[in-house]
C-alpha atoms as a PDB file:
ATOM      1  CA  UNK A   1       0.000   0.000   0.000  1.00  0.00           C
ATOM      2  CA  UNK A   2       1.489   3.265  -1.091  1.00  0.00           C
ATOM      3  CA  UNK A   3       0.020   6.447   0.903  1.00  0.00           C
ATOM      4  CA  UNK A   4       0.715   9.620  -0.679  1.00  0.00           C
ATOM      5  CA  UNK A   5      -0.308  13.549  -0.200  1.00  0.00           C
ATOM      6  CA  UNK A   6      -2.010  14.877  -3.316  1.00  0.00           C
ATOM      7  CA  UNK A   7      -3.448  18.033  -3.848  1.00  0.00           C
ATOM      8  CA  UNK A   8      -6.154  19.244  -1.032  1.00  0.00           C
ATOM      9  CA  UNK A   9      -6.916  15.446  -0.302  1.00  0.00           C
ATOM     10  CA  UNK A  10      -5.125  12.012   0.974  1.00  0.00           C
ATOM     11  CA  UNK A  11      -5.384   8.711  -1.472  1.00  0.00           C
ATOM     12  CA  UNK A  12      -4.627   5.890  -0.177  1.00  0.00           C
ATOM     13  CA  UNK A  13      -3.181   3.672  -3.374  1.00  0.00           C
ATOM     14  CA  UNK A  14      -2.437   0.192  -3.459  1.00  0.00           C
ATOM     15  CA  UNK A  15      -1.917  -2.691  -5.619  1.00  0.00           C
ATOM     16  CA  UNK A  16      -4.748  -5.006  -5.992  1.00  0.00           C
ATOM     17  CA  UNK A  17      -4.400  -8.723  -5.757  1.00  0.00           C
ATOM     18  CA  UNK A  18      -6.402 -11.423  -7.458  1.00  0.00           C
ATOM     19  CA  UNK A  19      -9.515 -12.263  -5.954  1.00  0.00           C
ATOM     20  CA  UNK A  20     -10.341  -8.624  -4.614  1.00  0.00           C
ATOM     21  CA  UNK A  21     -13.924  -9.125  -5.296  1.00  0.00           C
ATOM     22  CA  UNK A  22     -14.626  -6.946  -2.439  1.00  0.00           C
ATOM     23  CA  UNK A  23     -13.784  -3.764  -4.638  1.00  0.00           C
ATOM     24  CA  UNK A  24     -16.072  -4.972  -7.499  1.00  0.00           C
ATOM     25  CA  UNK A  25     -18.710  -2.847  -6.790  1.00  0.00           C
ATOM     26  CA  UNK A  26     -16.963   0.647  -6.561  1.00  0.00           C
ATOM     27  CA  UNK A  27     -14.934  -0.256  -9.492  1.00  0.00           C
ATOM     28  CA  UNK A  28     -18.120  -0.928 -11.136  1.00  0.00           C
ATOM     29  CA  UNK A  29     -19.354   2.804 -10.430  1.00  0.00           C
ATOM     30  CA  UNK A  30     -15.943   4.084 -11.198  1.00  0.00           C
ATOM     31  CA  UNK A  31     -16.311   2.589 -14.724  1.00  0.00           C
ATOM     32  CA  UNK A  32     -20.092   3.680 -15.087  1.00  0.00           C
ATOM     33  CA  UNK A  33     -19.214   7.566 -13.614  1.00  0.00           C
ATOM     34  CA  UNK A  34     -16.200   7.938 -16.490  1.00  0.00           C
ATOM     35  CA  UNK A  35     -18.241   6.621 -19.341  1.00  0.00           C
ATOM     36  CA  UNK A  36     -21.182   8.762 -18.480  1.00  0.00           C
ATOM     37  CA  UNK A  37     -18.622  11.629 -18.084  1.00  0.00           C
ATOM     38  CA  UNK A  38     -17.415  11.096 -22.043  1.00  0.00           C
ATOM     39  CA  UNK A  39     -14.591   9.357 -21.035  1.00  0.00           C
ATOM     40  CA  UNK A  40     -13.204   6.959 -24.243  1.00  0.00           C
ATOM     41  CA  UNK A  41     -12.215   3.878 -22.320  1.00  0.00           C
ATOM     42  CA  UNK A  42     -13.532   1.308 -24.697  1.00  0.00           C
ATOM     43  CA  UNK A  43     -17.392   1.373 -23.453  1.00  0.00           C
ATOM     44  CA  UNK A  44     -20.392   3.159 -24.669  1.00  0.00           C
ATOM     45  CA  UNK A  45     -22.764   4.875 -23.229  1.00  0.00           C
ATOM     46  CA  UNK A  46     -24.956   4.209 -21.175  1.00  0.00           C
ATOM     47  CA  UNK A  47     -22.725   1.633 -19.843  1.00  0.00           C
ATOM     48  CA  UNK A  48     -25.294  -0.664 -18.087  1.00  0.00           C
ATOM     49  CA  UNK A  49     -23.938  -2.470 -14.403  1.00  0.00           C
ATOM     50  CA  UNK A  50     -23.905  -5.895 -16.133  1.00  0.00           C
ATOM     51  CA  UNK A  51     -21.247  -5.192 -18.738  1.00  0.00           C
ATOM     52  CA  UNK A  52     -18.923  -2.720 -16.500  1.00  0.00           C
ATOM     53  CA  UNK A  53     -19.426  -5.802 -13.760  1.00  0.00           C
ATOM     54  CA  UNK A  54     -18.205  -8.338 -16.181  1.00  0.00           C
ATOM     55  CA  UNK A  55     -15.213  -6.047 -17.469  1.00  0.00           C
ATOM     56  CA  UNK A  56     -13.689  -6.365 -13.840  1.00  0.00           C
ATOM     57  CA  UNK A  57     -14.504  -9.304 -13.313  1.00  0.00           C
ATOM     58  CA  UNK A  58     -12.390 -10.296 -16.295  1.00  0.00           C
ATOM     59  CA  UNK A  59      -9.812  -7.994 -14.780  1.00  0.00           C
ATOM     60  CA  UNK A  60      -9.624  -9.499 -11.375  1.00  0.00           C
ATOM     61  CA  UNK A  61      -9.305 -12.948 -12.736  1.00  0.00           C
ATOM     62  CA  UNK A  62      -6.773 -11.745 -14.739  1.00  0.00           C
ATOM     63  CA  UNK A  63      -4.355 -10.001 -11.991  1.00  0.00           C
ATOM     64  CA  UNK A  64      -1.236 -12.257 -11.732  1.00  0.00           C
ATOM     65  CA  UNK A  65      -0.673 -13.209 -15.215  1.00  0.00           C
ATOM     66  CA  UNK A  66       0.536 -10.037 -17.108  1.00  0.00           C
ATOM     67  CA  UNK A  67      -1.483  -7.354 -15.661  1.00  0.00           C
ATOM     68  CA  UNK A  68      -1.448  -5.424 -12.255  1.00  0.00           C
ATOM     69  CA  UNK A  69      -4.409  -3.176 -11.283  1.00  0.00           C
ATOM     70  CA  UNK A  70      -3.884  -0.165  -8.556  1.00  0.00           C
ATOM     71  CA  UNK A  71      -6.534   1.633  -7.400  1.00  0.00           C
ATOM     72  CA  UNK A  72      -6.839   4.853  -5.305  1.00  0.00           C
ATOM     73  CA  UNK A  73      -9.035   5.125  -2.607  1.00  0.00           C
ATOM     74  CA  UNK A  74     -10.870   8.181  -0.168  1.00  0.00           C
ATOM     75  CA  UNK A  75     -12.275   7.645   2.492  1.00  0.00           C
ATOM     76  CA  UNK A  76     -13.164   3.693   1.548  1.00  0.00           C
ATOM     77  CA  UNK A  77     -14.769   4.267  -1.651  1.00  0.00           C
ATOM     78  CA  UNK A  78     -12.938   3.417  -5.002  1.00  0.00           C
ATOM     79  CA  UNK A  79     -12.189   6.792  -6.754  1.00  0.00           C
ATOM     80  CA  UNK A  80      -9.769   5.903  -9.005  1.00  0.00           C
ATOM     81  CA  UNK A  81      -7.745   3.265 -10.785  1.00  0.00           C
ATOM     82  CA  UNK A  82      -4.677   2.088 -13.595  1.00  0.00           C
ATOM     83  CA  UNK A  83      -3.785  -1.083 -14.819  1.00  0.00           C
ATOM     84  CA  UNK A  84      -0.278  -2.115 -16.216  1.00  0.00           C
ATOM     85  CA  UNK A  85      -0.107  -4.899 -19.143  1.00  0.00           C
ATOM     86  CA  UNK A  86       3.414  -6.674 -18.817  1.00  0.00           C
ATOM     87  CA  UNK A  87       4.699  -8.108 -21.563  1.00  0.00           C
ATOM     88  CA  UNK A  88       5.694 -11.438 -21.728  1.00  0.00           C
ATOM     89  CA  UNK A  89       6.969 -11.972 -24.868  1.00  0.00           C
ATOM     90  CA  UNK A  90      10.994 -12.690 -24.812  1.00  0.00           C
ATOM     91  CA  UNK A  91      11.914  -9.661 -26.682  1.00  0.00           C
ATOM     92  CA  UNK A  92       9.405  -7.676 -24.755  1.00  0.00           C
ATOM     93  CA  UNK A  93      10.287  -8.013 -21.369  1.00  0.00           C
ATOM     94  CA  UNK A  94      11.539  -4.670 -21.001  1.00  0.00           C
ATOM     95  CA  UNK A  95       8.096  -2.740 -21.529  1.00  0.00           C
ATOM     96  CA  UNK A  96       4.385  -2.544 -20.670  1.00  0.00           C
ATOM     97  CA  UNK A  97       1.317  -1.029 -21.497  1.00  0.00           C
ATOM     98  CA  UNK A  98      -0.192   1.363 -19.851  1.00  0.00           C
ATOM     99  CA  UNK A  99      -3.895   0.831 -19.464  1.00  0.00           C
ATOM    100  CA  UNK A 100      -7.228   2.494 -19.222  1.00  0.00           C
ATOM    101  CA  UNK A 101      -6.405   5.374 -16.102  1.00  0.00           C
ATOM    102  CA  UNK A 102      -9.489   6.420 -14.353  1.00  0.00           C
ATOM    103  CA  UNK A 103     -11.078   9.072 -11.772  1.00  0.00           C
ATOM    104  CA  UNK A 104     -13.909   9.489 -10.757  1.00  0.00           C
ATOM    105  CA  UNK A 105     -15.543  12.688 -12.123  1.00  0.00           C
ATOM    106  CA  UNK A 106     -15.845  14.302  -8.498  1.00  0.00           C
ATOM    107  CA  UNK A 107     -12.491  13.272  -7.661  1.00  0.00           C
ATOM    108  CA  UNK A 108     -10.239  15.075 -10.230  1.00  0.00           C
ATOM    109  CA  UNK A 109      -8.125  18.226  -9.485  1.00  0.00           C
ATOM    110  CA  UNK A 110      -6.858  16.749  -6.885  1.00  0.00           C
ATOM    111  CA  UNK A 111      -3.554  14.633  -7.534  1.00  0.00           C
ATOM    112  CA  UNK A 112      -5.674  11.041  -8.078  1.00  0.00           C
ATOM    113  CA  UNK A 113      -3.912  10.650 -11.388  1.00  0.00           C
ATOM    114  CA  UNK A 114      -0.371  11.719 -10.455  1.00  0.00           C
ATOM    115  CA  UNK A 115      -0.304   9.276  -7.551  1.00  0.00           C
ATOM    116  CA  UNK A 116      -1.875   6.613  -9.814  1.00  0.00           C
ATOM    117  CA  UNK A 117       0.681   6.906 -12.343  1.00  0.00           C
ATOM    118  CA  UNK A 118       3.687   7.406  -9.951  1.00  0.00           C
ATOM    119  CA  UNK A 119       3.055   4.093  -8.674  1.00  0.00           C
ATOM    120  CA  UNK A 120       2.613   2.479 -11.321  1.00  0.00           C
ATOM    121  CA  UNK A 121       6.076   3.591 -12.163  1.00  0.00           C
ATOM    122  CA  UNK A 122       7.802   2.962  -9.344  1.00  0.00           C
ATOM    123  CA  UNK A 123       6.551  -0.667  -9.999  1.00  0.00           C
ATOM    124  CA  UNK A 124       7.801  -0.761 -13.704  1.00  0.00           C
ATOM    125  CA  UNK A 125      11.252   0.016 -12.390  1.00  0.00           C
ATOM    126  CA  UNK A 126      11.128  -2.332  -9.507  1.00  0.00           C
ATOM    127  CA  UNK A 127      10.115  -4.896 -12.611  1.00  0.00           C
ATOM    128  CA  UNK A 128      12.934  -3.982 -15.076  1.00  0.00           C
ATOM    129  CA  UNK A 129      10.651  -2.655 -17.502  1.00  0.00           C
ATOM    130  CA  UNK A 130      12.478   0.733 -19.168  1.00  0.00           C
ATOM    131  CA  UNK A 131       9.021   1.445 -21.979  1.00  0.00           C
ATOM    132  CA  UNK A 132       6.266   1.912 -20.841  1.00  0.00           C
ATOM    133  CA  UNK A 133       3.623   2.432 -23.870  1.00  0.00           C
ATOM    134  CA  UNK A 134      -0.237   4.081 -23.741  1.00  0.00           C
ATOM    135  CA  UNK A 135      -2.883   5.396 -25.395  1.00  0.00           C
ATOM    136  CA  UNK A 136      -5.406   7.775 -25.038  1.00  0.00           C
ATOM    137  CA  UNK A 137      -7.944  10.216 -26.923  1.00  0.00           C
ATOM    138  CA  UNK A 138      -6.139  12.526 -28.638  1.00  0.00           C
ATOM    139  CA  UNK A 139      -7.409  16.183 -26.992  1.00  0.00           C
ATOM    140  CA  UNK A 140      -8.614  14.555 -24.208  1.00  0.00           C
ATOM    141  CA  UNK A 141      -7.394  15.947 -19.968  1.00  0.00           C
ATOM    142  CA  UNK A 142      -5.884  12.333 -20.067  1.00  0.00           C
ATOM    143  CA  UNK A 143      -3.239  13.216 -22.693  1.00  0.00           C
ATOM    144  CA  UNK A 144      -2.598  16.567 -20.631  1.00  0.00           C
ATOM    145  CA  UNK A 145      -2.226  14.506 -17.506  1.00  0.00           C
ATOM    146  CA  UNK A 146       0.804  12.077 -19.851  1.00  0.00           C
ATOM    147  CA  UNK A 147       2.263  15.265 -21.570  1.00  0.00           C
ATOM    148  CA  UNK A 148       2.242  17.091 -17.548  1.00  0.00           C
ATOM    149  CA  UNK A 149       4.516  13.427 -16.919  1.00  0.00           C
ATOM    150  CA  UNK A 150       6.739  13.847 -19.722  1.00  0.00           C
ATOM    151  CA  UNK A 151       5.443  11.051 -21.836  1.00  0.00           C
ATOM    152  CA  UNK A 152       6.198  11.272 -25.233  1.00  0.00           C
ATOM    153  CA  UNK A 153       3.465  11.803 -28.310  1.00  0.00           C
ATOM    154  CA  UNK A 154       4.880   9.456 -31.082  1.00  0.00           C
ATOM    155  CA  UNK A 155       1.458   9.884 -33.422  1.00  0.00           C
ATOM    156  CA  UNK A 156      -2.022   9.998 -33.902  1.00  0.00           C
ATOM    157  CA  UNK A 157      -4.913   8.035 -35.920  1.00  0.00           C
ATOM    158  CA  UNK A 158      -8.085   9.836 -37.143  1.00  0.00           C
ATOM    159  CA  UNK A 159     -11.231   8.169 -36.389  1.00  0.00           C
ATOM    160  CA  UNK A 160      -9.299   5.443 -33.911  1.00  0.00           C
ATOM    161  CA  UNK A 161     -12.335   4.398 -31.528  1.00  0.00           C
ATOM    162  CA  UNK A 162     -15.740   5.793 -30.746  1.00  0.00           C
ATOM    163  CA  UNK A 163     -16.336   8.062 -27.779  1.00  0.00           C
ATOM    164  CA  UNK A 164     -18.691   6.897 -25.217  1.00  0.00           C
ATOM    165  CA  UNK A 165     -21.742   8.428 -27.712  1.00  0.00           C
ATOM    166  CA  UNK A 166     -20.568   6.877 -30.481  1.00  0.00           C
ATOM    167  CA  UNK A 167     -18.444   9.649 -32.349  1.00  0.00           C
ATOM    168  CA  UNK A 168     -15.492   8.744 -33.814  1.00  0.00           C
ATOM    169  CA  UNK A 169     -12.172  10.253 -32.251  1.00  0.00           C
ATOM    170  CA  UNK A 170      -8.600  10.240 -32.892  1.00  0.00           C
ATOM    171  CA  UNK A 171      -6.221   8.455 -30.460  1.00  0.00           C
ATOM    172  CA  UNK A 172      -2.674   9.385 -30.086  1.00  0.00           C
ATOM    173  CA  UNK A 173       0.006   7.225 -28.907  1.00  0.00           C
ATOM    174  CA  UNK A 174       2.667   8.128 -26.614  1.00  0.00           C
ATOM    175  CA  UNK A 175       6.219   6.141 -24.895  1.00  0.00           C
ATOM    176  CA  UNK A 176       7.878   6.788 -21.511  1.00  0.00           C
ATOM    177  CA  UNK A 177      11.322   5.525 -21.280  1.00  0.00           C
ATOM    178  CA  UNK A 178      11.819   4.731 -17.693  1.00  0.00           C
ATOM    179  CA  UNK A 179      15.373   5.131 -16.008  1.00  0.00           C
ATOM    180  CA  UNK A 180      16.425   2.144 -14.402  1.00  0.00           C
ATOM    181  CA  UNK A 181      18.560   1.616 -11.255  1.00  0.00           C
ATOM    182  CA  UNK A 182      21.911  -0.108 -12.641  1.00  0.00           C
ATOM    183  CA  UNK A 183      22.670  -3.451 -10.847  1.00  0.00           C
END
């Protein structure tokens, strides 16, 4: 568990381990608040309980082979969360994909994101993994919030996915090289 000061508020972040089914429901509204806020995570709108419950579901059971979930908590409720795809190919194993970063629409402003993604790089280092890889709408406060980290915009593609009402929208693709501690 990773506690860190943020903005006006306190998250509490930690990795979540497989099994966690005690968090499905506030990930569940977590998902269903960023859709219906125009977020482009891969859902449209309205994104009904059943499906968002079955995405983490697939999640959880997935934790432990290739992917690592953190989410950031106030007060007990689920108000954010970031996922990390390892690769596990043997000329990949020095990179990851950064996955679908989320928080919650009354929850932003605040630091959420920062402390998301700063864990999830401190992990990536503690893992050996020197690229981490994303992407994200192109426009959208989520590539603000990669550009703010010093990620790296390699290009864009017109028309990529459809927004959570069903517009198409570019998506833009960006790198981080991560320094690693020598041995």
């Amino acid at each position: 568990m990773l506690s860190v000061r943020g903005g006006v508020s306190m998250a509490i972040i930690r990795q979540v381990n497989q099994g966690s089914v005690q968090l499905l429901s506030g990930l569940v509204g977590l998902l269903q608040d960023v859709v219906h806020h125009g977020a482009s995570v891969g859902f449209l709108a309205p994104l009904e309980q059943a499906e968002a419950n079955r995405y983490w579901q697939g999640v959880l059971a997935d934790l432990g082979r290739g992917l690592v979930l953190w989410v950031a908590e106030q007060d007990g409720i689920v108000v954010g969360a970031i996922q990390l795809a390892l690769c596990g190919r043997a000329n990949g194993m020095h990179r990851a994909d950064v996955q679908k970063l989320f928080v919650h629409s009354l929850s932003r402003g605040i630091g959420i994101s920062s402390q998301l993604l700063y864990a999830l790089e401190a992990f990536a280092k503690q893992q050996r993994r020197s690229l981490l890889v994303l992407d994200t709408e192109a426009g959208s406060l989520a590539e603000k919030i990669y550009q703010h980290w010093n990620w790296q915009r390699v290009g864009e593609i017109p028309g990529y996915a459809a927004s959570p009402d069903g517009k198409l929208i570019s998506t833009c693709y960006y790198y981080k090289q991560v320094a690693l501690e020598d041995d």
